[in-house]
N, C-alpha and C. Protein backbone atom coordinates (compact mmCIF):
# COMPACT_ATOMS: atom_id res chain seq x y z
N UNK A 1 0.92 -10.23 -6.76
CA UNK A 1 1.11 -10.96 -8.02
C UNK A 1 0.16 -12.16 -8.05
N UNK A 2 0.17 -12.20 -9.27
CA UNK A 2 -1.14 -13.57 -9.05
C UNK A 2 -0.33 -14.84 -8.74
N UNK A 3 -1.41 -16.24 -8.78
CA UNK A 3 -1.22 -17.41 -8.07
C UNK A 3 -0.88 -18.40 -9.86
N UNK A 4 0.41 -18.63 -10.59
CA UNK A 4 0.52 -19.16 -11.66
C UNK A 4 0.63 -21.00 -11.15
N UNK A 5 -0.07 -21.70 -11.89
CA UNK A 5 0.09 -22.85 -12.03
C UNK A 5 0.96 -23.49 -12.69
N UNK A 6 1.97 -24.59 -12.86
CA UNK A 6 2.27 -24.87 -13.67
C UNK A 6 1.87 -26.68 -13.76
N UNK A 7 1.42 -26.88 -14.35
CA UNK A 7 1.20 -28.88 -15.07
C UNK A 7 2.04 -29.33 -14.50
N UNK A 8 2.07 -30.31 -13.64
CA UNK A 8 3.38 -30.70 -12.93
C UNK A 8 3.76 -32.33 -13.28
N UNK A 9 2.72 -32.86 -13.97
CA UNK A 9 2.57 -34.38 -14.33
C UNK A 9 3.83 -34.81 -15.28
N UNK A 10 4.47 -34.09 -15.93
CA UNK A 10 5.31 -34.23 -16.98
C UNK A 10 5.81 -33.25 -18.05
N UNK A 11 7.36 -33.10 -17.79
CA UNK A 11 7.75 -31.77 -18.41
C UNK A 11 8.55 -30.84 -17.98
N UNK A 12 8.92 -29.92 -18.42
CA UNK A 12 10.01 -29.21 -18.09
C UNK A 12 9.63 -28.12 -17.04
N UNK A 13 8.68 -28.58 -16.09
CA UNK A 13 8.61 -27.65 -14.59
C UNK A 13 9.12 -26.95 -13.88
N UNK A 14 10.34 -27.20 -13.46
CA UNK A 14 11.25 -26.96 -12.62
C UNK A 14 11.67 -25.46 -13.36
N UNK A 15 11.65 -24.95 -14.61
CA UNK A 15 12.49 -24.41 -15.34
C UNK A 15 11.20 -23.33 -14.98
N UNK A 16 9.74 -23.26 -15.61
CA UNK A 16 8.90 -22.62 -15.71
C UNK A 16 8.56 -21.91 -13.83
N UNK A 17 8.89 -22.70 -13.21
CA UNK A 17 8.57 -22.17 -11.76
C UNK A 17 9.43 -21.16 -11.30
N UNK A 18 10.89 -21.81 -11.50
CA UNK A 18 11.90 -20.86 -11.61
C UNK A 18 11.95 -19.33 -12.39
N UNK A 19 11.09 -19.25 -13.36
CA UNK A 19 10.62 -18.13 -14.06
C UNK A 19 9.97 -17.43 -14.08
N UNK A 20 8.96 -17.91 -13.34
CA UNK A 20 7.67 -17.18 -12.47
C UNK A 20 7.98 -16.76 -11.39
N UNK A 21 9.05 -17.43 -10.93
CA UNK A 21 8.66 -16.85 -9.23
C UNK A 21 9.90 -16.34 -9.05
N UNK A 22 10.91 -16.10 -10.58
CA UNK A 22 12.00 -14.84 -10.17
C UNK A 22 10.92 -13.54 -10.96
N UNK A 23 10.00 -13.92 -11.23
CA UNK A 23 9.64 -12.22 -11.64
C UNK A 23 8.35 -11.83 -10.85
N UNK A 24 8.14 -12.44 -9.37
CA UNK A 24 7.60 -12.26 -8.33
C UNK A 24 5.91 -13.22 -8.40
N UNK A 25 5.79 -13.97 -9.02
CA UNK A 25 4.47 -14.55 -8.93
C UNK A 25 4.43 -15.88 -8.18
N UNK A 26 3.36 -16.06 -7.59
CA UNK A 26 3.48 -17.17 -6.57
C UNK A 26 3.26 -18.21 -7.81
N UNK A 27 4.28 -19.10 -7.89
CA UNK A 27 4.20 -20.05 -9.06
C UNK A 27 4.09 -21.54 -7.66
N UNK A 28 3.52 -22.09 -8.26
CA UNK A 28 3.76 -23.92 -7.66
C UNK A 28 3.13 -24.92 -8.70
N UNK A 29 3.50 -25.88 -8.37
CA UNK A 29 2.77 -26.97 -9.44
C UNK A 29 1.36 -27.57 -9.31
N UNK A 30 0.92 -28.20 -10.05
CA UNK A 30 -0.73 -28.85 -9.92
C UNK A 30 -0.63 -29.94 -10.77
N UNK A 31 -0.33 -30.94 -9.73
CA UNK A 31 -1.08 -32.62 -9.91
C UNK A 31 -2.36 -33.21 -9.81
N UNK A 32 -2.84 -32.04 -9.19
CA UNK A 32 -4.15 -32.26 -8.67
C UNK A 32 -5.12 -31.54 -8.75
N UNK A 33 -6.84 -31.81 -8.97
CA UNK A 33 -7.78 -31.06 -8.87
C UNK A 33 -7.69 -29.46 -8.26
N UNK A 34 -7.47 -29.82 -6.77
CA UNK A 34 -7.67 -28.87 -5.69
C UNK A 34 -6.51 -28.32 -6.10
N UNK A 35 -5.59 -28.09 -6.73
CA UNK A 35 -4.27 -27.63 -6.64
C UNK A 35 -4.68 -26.71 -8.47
N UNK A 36 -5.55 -27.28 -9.00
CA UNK A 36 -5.63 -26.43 -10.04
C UNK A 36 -6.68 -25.32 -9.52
N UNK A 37 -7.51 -25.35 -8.91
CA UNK A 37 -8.19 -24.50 -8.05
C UNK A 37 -7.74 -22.87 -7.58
N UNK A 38 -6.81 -23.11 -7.37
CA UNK A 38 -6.21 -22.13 -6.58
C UNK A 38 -5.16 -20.93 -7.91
N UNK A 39 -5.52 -21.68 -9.05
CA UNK A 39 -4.60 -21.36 -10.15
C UNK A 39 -5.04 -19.82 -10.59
N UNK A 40 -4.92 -18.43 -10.95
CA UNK A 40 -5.18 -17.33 -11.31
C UNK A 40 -5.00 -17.82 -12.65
N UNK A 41 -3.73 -18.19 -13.29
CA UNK A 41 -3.52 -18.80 -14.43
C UNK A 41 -2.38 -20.05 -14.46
N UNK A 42 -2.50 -20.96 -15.65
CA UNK A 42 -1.81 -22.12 -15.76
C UNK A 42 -0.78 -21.85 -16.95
N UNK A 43 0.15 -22.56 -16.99
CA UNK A 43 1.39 -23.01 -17.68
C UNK A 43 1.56 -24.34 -18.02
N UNK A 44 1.14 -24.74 -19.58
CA UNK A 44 1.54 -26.04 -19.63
C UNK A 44 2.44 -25.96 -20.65
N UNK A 45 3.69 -26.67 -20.06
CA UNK A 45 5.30 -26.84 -20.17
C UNK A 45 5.27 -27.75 -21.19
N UNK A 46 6.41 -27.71 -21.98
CA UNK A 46 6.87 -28.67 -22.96
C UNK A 46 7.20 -30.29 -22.20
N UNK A 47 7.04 -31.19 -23.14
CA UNK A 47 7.51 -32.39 -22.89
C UNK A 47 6.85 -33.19 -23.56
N UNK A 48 5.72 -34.19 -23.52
CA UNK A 48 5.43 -35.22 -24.69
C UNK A 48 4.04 -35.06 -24.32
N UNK A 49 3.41 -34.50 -25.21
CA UNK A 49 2.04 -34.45 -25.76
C UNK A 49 0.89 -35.55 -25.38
N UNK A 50 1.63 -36.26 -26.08
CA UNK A 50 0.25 -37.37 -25.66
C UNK A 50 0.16 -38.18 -24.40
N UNK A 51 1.24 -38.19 -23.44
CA UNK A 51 1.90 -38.79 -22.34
C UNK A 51 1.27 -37.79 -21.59
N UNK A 52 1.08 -36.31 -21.66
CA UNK A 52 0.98 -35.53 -20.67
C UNK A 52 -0.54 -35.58 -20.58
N UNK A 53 -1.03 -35.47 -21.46
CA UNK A 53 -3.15 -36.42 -21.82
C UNK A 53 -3.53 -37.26 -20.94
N UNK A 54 -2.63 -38.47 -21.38
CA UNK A 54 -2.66 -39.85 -20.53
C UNK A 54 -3.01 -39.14 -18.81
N UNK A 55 -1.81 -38.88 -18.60
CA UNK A 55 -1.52 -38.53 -17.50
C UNK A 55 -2.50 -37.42 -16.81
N UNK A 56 -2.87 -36.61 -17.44
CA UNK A 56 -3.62 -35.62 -17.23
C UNK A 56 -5.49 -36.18 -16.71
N UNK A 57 -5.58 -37.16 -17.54
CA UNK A 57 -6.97 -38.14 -17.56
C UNK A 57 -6.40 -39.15 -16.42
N UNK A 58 -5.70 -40.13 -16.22
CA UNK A 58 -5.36 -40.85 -14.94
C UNK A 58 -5.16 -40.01 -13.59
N UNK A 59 -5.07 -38.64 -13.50
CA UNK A 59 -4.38 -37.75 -12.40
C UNK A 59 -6.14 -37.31 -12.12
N UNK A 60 -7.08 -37.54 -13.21
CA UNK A 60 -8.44 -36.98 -13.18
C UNK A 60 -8.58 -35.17 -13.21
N UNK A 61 -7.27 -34.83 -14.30
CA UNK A 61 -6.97 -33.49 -14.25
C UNK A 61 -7.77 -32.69 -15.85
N UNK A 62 -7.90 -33.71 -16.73
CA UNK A 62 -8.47 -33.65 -17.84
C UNK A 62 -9.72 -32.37 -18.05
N UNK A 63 -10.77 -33.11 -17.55
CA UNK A 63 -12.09 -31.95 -17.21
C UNK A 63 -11.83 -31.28 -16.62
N UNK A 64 -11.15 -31.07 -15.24
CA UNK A 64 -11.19 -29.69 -14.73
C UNK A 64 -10.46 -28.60 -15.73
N UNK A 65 -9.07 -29.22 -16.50
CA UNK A 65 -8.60 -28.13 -17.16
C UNK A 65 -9.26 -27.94 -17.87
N UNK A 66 -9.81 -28.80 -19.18
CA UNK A 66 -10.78 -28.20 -19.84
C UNK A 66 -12.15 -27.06 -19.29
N UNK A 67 -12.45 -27.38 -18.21
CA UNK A 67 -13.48 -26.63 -17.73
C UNK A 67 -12.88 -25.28 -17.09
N UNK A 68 -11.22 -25.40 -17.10
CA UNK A 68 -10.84 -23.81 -16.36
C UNK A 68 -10.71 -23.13 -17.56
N UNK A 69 -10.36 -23.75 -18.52
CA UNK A 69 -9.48 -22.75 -19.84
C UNK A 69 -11.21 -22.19 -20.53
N UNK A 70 -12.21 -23.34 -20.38
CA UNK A 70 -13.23 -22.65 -21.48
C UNK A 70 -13.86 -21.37 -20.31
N UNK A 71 -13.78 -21.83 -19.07
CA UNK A 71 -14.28 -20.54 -17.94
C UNK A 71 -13.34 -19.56 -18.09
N UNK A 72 -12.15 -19.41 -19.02
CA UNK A 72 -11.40 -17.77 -18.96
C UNK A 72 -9.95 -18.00 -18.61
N UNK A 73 -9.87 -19.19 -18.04
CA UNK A 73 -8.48 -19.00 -16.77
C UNK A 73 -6.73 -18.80 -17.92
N UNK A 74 -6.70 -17.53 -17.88
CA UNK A 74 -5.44 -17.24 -18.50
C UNK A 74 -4.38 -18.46 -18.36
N UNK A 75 -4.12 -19.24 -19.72
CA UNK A 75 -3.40 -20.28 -19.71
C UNK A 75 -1.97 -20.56 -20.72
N UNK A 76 -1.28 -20.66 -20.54
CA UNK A 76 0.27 -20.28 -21.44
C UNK A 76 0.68 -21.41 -21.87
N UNK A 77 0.76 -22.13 -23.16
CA UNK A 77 1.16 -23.43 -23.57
C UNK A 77 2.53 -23.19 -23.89
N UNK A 78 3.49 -23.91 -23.74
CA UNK A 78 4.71 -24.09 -24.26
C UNK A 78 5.25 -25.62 -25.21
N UNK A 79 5.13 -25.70 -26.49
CA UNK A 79 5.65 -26.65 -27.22
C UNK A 79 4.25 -28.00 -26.85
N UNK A 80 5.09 -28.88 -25.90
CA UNK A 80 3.98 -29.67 -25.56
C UNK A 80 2.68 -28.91 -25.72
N UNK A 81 2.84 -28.03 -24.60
CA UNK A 81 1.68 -27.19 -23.77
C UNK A 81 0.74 -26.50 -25.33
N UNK A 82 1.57 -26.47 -26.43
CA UNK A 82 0.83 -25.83 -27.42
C UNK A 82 -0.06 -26.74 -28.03
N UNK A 83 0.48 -27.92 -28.39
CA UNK A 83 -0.31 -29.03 -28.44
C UNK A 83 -1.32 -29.23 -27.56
N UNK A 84 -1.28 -29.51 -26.91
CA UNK A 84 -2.60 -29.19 -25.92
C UNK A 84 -3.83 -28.57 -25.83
N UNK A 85 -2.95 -27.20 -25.77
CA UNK A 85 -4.46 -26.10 -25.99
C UNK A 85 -5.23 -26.19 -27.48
N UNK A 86 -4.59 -26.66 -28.39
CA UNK A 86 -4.69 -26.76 -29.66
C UNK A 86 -6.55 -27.52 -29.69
N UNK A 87 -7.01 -26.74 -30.57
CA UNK A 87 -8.29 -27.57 -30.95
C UNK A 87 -8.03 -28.83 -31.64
N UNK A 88 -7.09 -28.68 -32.96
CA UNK A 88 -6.80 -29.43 -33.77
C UNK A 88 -5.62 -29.64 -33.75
N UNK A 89 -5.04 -31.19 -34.60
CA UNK A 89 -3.58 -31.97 -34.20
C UNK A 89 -3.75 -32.51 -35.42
N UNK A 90 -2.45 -32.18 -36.12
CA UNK A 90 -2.07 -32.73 -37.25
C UNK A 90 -0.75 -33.49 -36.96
N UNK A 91 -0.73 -34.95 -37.44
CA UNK A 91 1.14 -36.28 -36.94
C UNK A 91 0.47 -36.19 -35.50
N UNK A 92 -0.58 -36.31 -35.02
CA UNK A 92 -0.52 -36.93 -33.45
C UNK A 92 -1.26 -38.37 -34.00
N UNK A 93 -1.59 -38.56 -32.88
CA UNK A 93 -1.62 -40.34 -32.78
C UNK A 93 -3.09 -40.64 -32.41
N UNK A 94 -4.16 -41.10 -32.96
CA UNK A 94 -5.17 -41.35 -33.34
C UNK A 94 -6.33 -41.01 -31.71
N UNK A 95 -5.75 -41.47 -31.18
CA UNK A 95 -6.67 -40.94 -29.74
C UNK A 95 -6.25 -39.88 -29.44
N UNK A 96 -5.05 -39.37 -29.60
CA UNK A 96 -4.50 -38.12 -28.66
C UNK A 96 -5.58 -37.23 -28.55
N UNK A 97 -5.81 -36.78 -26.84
CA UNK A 97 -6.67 -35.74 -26.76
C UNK A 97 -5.94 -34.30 -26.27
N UNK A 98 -6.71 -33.47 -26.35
CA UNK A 98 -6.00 -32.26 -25.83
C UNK A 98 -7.02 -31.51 -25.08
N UNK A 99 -6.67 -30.56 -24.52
CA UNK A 99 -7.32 -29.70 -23.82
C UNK A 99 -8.54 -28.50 -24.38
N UNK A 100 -7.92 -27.85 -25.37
CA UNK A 100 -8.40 -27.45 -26.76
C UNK A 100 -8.49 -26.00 -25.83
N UNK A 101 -9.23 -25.12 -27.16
CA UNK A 101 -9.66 -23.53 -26.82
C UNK A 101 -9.04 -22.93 -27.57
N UNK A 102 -8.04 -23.32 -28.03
CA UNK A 102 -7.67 -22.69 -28.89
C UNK A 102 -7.70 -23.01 -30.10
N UNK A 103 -8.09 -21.92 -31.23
CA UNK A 103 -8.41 -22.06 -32.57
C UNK A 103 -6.97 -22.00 -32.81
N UNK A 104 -6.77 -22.81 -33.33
CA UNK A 104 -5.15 -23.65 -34.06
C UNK A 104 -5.55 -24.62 -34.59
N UNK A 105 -5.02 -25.11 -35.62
CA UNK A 105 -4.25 -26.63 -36.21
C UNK A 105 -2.82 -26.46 -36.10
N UNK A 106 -2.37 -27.64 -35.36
CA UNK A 106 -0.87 -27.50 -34.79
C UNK A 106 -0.45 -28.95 -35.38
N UNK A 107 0.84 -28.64 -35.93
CA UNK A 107 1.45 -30.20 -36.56
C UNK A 107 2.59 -30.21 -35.63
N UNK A 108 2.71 -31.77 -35.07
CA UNK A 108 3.50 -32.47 -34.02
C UNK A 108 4.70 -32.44 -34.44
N UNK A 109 5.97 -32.21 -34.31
CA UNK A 109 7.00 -32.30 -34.66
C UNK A 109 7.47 -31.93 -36.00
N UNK A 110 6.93 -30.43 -36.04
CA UNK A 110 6.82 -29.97 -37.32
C UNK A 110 8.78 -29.21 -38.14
N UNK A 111 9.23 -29.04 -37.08
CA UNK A 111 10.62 -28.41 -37.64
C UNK A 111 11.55 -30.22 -37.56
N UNK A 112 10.92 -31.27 -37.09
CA UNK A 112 11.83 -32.77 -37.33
C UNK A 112 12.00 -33.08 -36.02
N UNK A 113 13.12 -33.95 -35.74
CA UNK A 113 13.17 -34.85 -34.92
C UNK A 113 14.17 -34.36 -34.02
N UNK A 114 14.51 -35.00 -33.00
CA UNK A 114 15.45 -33.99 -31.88
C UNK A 114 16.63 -33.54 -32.55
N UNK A 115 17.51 -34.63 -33.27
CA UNK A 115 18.74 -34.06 -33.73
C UNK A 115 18.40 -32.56 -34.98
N UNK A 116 16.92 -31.90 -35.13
CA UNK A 116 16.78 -31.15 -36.21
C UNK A 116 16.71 -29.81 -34.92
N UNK A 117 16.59 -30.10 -33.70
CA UNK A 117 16.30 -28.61 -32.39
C UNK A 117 17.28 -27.68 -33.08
N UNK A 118 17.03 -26.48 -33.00
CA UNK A 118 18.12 -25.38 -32.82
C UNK A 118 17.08 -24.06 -32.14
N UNK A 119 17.84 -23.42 -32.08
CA UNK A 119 17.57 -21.82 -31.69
C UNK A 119 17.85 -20.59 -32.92
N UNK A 120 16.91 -20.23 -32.47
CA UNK A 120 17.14 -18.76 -33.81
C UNK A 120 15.95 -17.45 -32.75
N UNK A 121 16.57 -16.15 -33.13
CA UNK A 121 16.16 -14.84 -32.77
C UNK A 121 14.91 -14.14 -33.34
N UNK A 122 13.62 -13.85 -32.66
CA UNK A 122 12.69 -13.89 -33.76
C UNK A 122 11.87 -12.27 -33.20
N UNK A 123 11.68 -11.59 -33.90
CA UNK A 123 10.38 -10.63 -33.18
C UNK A 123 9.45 -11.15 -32.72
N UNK A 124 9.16 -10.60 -32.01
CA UNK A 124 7.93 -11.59 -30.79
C UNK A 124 7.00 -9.81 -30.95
N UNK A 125 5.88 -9.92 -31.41
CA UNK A 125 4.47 -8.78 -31.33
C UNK A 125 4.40 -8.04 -29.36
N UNK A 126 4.85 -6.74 -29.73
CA UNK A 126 4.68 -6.32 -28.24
C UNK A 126 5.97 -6.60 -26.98
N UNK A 127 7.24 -6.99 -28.34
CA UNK A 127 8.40 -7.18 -27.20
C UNK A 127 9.66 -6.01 -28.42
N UNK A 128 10.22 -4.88 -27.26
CA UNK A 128 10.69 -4.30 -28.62
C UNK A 128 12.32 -5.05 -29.12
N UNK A 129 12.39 -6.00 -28.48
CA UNK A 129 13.86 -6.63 -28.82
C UNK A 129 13.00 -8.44 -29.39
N UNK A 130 13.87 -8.82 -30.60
CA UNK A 130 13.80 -10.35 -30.72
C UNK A 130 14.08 -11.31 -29.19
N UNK A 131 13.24 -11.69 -29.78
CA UNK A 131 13.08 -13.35 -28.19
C UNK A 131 13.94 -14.54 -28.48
N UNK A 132 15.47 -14.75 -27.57
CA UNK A 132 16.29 -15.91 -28.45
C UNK A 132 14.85 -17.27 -28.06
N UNK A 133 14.74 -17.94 -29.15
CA UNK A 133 13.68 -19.19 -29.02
C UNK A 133 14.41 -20.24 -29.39
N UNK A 134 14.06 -21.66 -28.48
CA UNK A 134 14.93 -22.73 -28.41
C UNK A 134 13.98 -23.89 -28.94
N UNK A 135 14.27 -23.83 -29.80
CA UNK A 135 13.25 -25.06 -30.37
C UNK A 135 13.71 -26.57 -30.40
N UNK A 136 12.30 -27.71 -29.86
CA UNK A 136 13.65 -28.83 -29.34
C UNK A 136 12.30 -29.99 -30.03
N UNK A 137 12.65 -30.71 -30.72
CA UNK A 137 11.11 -31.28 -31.66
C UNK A 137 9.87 -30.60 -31.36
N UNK A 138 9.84 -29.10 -32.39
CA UNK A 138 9.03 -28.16 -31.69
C UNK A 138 7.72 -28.82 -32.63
N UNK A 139 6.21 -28.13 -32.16
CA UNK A 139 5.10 -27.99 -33.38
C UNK A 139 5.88 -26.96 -33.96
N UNK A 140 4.69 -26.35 -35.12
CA UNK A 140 4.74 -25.13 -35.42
C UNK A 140 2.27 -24.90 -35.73
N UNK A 141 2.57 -24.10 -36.15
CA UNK A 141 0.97 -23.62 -36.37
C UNK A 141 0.34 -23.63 -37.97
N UNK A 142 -0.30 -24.81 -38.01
CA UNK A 142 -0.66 -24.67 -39.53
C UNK A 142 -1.34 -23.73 -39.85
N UNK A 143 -2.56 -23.79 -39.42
CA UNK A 143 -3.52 -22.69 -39.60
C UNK A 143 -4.28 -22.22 -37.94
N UNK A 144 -4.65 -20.83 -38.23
CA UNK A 144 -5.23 -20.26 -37.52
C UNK A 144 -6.91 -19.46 -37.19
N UNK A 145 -7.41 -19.81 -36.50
CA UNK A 145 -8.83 -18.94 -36.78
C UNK A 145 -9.00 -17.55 -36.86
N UNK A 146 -9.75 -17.08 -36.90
CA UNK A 146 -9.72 -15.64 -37.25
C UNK A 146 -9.76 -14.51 -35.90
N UNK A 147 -10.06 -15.23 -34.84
CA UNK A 147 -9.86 -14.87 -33.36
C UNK A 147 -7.88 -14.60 -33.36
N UNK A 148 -7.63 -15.47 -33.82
CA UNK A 148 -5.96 -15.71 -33.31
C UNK A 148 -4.92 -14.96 -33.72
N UNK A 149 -3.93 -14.15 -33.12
CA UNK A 149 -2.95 -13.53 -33.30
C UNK A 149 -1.68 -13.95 -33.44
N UNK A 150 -1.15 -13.75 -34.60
CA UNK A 150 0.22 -14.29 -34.77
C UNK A 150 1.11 -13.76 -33.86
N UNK A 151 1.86 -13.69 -32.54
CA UNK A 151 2.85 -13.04 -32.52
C UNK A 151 4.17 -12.79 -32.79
N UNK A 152 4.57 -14.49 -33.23
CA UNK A 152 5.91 -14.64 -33.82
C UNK A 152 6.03 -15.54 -34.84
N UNK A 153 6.76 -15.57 -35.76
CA UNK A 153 7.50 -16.33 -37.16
C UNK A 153 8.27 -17.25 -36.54
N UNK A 154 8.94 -18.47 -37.52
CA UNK A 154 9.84 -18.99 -37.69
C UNK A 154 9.69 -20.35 -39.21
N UNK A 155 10.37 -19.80 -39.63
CA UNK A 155 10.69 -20.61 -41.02
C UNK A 155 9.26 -20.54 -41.90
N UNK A 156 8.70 -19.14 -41.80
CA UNK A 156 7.66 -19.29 -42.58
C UNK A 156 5.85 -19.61 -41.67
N UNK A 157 6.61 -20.12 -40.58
CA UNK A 157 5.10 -20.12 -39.78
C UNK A 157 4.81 -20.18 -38.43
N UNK A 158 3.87 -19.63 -37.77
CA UNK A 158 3.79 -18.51 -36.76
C UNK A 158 3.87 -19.91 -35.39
N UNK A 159 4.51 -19.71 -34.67
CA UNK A 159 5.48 -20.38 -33.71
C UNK A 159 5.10 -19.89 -32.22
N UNK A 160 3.91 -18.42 -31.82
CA UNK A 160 3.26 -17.70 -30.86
C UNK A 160 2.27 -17.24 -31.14
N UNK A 161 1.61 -17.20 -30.67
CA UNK A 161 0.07 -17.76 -30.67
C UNK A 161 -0.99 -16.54 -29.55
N UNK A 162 -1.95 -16.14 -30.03
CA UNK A 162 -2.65 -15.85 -28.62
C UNK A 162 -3.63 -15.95 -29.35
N UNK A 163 -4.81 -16.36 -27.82
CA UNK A 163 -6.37 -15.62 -28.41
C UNK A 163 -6.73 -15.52 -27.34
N UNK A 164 -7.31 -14.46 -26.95
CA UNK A 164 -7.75 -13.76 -25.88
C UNK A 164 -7.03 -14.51 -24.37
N UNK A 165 -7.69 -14.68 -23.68
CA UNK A 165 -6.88 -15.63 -22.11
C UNK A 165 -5.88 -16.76 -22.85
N UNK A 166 -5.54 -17.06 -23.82
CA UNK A 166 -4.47 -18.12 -24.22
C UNK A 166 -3.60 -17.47 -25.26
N UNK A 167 -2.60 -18.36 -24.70
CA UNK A 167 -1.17 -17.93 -25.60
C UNK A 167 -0.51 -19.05 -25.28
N UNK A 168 0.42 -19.17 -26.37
CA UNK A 168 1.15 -20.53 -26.99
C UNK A 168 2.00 -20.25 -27.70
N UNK A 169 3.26 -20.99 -27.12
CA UNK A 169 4.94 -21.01 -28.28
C UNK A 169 5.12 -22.34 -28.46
N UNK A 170 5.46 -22.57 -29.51
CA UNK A 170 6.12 -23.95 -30.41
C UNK A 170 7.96 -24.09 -29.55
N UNK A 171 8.00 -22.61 -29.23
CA UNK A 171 9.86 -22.91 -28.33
C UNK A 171 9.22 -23.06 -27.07
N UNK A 172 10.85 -22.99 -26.61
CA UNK A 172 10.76 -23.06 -24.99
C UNK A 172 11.21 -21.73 -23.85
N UNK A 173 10.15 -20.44 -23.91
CA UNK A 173 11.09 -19.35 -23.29
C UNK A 173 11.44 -19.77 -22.03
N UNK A 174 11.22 -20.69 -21.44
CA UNK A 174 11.69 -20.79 -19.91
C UNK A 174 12.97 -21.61 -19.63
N UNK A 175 13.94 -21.74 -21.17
CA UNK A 175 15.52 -22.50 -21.09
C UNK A 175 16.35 -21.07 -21.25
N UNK A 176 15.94 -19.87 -21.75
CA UNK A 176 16.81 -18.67 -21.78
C UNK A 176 17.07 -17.89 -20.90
N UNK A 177 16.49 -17.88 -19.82
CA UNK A 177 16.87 -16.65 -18.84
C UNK A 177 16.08 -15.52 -18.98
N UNK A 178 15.53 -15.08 -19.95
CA UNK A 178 15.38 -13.89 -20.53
C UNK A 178 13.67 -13.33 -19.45
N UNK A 179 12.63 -14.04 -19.37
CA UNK A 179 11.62 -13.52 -18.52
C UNK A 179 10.64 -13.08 -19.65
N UNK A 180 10.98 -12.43 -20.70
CA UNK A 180 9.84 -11.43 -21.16
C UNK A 180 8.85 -12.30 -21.68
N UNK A 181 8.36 -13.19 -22.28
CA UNK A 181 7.59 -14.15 -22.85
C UNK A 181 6.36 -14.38 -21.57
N UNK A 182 7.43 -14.87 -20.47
CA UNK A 182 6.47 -15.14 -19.13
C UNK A 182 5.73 -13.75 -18.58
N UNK A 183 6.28 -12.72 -18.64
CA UNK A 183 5.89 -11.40 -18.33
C UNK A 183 4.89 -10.88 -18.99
N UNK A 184 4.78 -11.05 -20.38
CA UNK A 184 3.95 -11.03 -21.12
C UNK A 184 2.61 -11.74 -21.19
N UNK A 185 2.92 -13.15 -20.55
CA UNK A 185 1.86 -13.76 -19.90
C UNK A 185 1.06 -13.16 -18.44
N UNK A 186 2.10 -13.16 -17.79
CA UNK A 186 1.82 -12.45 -16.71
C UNK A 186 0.79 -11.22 -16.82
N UNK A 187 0.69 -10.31 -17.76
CA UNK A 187 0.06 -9.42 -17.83
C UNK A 187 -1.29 -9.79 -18.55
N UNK A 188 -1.18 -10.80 -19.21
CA UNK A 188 -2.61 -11.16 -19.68
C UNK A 188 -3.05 -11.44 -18.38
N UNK A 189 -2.82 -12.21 -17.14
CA UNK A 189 -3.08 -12.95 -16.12
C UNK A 189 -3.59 -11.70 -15.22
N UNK A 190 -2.86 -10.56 -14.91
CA UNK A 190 -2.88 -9.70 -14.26
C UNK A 190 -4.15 -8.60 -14.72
């Protein structure tokens, strides 16, 4: 199985490792250069967008990710993590940087504010059962480039994301139990 990374600077980690490495992939975290190195592919986890930047540029983790994702390295954004890969940021905060590669415009806290989170059941492209998705001050995807594949809905706009080595959810599949989202990654990786 391959070697999955997950962003370990800030965010819901613990949950994403646990998910990887019950469906056999050597998952560990990366704070560090040398520790993204070793990555087959990365996972960047939900949690706060522009905090995880900061952090990402003080950790001196910034360029290398940028330089793994534009070299190919199969990379899985989750919520935060979608923000991130995102080329473009619509409601972020005037410096916020991101990682980019992916053709998206993504708006920051697009379904509202924490007390607006819920969950709803959605077809997910290439899964033959709906994916329960937990949305917790999720983005969603304004627009998309012409590279990019919708794979899932919610309230009108597409919430999963791929383009070629990247894929991105506005939820969180690694609070359900369920695996297939990560598996699905997994096989881009594989």
């Amino acid at each position: 199985m391959p070697s999955i990374g997950v962003f370990a600077l800030q965010g819901d980690v613990r949950e994403h490792l646990h998910t990887l490495t019950a469906l056999g992939a050597d998952a560990f975290p990366v704070r560090r250069p040398a520790e993204l190195e070793r990555c087959d592919g990365l996972v960047l986890p939900g949690g706060e967008s522009t905090t995880m930047a900061k952090l990402a540029r003080t950790f001196e983790l910034l360029e290398p990710l940028r330089a793994r994702v534009g070299d190919g390295m199969p990379t899985f954004g989750t919520c935060a993590g979608m923000i991130l890969l995102a080329d473009r940021i619509e409601g972020g905060t005037s410096d916020q940087e991101t990682i980019g590669g992916l053709d998206v415009t993504v708006r920051r806290n697009a379904f509202g504010r924490q007390v607006d989170s819920f969950e709803a059941d959605l077809p997910f492209t290439g899964l033959a059962d709906p994916v329960h998705a937990v949305f917790i001050r999720a983005p969603w995807v304004e627009r998309t480039g012409p590279e990019v594949e919708v794979l899932a809905e919610a309230q009108g706009h597409p919430v999963a994301v791929r383009q070629g080595h990247l894929m991105a959810t506005s939820f969180h599949p690694e609070v359900d139990g369920d695996g297939r989202v990560h598996r699905y990654f997994l096989d881009l990786v594989g």
